[in-house]
Protein backbone atom coordinates (compact mmCIF):
# COMPACT_ATOMS: atom_id res chain seq x y z
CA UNK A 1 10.56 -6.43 -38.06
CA UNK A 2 13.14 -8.15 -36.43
CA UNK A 3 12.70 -9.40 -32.84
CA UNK A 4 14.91 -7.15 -31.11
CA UNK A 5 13.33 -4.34 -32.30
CA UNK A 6 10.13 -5.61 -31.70
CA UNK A 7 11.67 -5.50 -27.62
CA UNK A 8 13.14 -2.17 -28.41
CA UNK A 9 9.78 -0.93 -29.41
CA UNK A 10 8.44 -2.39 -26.32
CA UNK A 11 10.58 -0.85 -24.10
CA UNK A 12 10.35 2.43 -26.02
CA UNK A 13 6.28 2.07 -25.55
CA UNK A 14 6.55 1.43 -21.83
CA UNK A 15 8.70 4.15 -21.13
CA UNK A 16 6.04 6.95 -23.03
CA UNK A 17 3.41 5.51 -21.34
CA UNK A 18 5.18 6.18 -17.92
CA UNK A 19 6.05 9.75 -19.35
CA UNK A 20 2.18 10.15 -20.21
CA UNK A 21 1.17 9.00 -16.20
CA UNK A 22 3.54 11.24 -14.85
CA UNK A 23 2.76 14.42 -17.21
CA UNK A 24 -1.49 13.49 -15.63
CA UNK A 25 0.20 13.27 -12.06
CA UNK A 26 2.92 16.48 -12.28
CA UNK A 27 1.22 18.51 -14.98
CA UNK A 28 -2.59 17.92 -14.98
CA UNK A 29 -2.25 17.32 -11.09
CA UNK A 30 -5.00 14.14 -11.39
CA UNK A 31 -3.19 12.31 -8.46
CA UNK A 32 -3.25 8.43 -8.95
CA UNK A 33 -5.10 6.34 -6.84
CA UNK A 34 -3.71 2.87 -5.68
CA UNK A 35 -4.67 0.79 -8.71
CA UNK A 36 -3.57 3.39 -11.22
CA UNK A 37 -0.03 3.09 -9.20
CA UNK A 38 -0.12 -0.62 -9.90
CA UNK A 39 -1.02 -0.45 -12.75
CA UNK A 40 2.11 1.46 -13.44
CA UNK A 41 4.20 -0.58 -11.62
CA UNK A 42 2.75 -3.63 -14.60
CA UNK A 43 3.99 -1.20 -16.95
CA UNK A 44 7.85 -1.32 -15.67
CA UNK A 45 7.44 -4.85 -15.26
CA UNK A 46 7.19 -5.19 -19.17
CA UNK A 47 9.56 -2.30 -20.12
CA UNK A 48 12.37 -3.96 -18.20
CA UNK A 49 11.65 -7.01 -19.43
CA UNK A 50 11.38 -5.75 -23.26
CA UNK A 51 14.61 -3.76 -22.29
CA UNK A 52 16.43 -7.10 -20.93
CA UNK A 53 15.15 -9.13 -24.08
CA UNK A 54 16.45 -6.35 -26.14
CA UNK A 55 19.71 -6.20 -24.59
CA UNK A 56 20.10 -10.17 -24.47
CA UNK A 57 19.34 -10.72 -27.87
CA UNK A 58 18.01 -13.94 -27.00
CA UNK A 59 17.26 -16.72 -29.84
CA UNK A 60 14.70 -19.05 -30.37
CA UNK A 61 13.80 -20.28 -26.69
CA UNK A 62 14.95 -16.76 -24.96
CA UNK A 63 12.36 -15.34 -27.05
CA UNK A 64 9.80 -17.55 -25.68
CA UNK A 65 10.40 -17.01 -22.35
CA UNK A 66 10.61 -13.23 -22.72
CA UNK A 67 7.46 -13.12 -24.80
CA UNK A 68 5.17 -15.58 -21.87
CA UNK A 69 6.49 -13.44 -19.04
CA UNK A 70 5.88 -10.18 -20.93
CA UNK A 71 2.66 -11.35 -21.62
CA UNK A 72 1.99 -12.62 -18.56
CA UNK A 73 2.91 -9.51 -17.04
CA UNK A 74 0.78 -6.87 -19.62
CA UNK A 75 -2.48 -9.48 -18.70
CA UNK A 76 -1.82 -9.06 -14.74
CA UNK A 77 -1.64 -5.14 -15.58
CA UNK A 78 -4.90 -5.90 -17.60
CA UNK A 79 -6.73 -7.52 -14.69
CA UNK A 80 -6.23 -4.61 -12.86
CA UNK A 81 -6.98 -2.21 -15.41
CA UNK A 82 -10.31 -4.07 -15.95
CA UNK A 83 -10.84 -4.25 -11.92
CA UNK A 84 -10.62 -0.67 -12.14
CA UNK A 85 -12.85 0.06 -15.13
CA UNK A 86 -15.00 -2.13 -13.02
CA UNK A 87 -15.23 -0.17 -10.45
CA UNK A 88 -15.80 3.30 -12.29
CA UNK A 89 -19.29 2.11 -13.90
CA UNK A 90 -20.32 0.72 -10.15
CA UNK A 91 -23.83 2.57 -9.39
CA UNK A 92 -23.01 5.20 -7.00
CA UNK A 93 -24.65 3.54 -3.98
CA UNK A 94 -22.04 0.45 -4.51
CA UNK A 95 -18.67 2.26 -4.66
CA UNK A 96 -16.35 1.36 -1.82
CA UNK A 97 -15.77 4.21 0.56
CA UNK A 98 -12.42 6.01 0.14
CA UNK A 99 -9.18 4.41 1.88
CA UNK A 100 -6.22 5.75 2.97
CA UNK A 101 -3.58 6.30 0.14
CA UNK A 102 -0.88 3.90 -0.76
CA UNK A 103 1.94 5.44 1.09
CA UNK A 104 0.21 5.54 4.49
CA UNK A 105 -0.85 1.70 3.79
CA UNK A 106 2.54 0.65 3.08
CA UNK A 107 4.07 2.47 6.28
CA UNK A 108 1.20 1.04 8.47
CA UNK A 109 -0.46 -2.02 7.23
CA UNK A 110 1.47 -5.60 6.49
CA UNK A 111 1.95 -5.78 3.01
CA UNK A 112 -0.76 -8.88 2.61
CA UNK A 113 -3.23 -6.80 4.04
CA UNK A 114 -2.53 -3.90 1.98
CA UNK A 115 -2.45 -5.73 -1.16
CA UNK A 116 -6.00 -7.23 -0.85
CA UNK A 117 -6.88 -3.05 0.41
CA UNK A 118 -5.40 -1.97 -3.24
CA UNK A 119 -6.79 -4.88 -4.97
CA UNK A 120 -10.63 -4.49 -3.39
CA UNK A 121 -10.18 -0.61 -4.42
CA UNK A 122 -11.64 2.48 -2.95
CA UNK A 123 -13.98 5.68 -3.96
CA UNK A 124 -11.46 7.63 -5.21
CA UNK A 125 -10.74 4.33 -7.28
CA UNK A 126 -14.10 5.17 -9.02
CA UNK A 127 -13.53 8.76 -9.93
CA UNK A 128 -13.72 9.60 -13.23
CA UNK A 129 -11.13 12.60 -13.67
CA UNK A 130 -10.60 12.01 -17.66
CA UNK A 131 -11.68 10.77 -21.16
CA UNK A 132 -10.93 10.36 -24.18
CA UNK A 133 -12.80 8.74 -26.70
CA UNK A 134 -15.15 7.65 -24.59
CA UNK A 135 -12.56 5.84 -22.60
CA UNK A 136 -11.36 6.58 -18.92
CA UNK A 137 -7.59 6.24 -18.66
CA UNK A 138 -7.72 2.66 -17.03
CA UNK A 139 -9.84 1.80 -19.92
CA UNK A 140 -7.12 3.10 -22.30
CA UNK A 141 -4.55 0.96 -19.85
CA UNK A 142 -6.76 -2.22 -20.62
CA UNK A 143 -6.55 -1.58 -24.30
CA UNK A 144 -3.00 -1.13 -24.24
CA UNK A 145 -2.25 -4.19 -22.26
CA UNK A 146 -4.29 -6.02 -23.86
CA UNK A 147 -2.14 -5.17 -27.34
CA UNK A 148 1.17 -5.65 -25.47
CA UNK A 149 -0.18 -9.13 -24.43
CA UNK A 150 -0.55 -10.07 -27.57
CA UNK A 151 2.37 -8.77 -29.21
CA UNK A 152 4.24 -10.18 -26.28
CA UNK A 153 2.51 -13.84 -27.42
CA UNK A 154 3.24 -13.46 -30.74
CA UNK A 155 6.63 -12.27 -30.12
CA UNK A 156 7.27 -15.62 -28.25
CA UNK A 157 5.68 -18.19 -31.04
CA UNK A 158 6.51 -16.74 -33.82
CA UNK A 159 9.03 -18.84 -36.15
CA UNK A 160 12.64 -16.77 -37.08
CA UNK A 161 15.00 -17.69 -39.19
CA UNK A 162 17.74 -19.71 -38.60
């Protein structure tokens, strides 16, 4: 597979995985809570840059500088995902009290504060609103980043030819 398919593919993947959050949000109405929203916002990160690699064509050092930032970027969206997952198998005596949502934060809060508020997570952080598998749908995010991290690594050391 050549490189710039393997950033089309990306790209392609990101983009599905967007379409999947918003058919939850518009079509199973299970509204996102702040860390599900940045954990989306990870996943645009890594489409545009898969989309930008794709439409540079870069060569052999390009490549490796897409590939660390992509991966870079699917293991940030992984450290949330695994805050989150985190935070739904909390005992229910230790989950955080519900916040306010993200909007309201953003229009009221400086945006240091409210990134520690999204980051710390809230009760409706810890709902558990669907499986499959066995898995929660930030543990299907971790999973998936985790995969586009390393893809994204091997994308950037592996040898092409000349």
């Amino acid at each position: 597979m050549s490189h710039r398919s393997v950033y089309l593919t990306g790209f392609l993947g990101c983009t599905l995985l967007m379409a999947i959050a918003l058919y939850f949000q518009y079509v199973m109405e299970l509204e996102p809570c702040p860390l599900c929203i940045v954990q989306r916002v990870f996943f645009v990160v890594v489409g545009v840059i898969c989309l930008l690699a794709f439409l540079h064509n870069p060569k052999n050092w390009g490549n490796k500088v897409y590939g660390i930032l992509g991966a870079i970027s699917a293991l940030a969206g992984a450290a949330v995902a695994a805050r989150h997952v985190w935070l739904q198998n909390l005992p229910p005596e230790l989950v955080p009290e519900c916040g306010p949502g993200l909007e309201y934060m953003m229009r009221v809060f400086p945006l240091g504060q409210v990134i520690d508020m999204v980051f710390t997570g809230s009760g409706e952080c810890a709902e558990v609103a669907w499986r499959f598998l066995g898995l929660t749908i930030p543990g299907w995010t971790l999973v998936v980043y985790v995969v586009i991290a390393l893809l994204a690594l091997y994308q950037a050391f592996r040898r092409y030819p000349v």
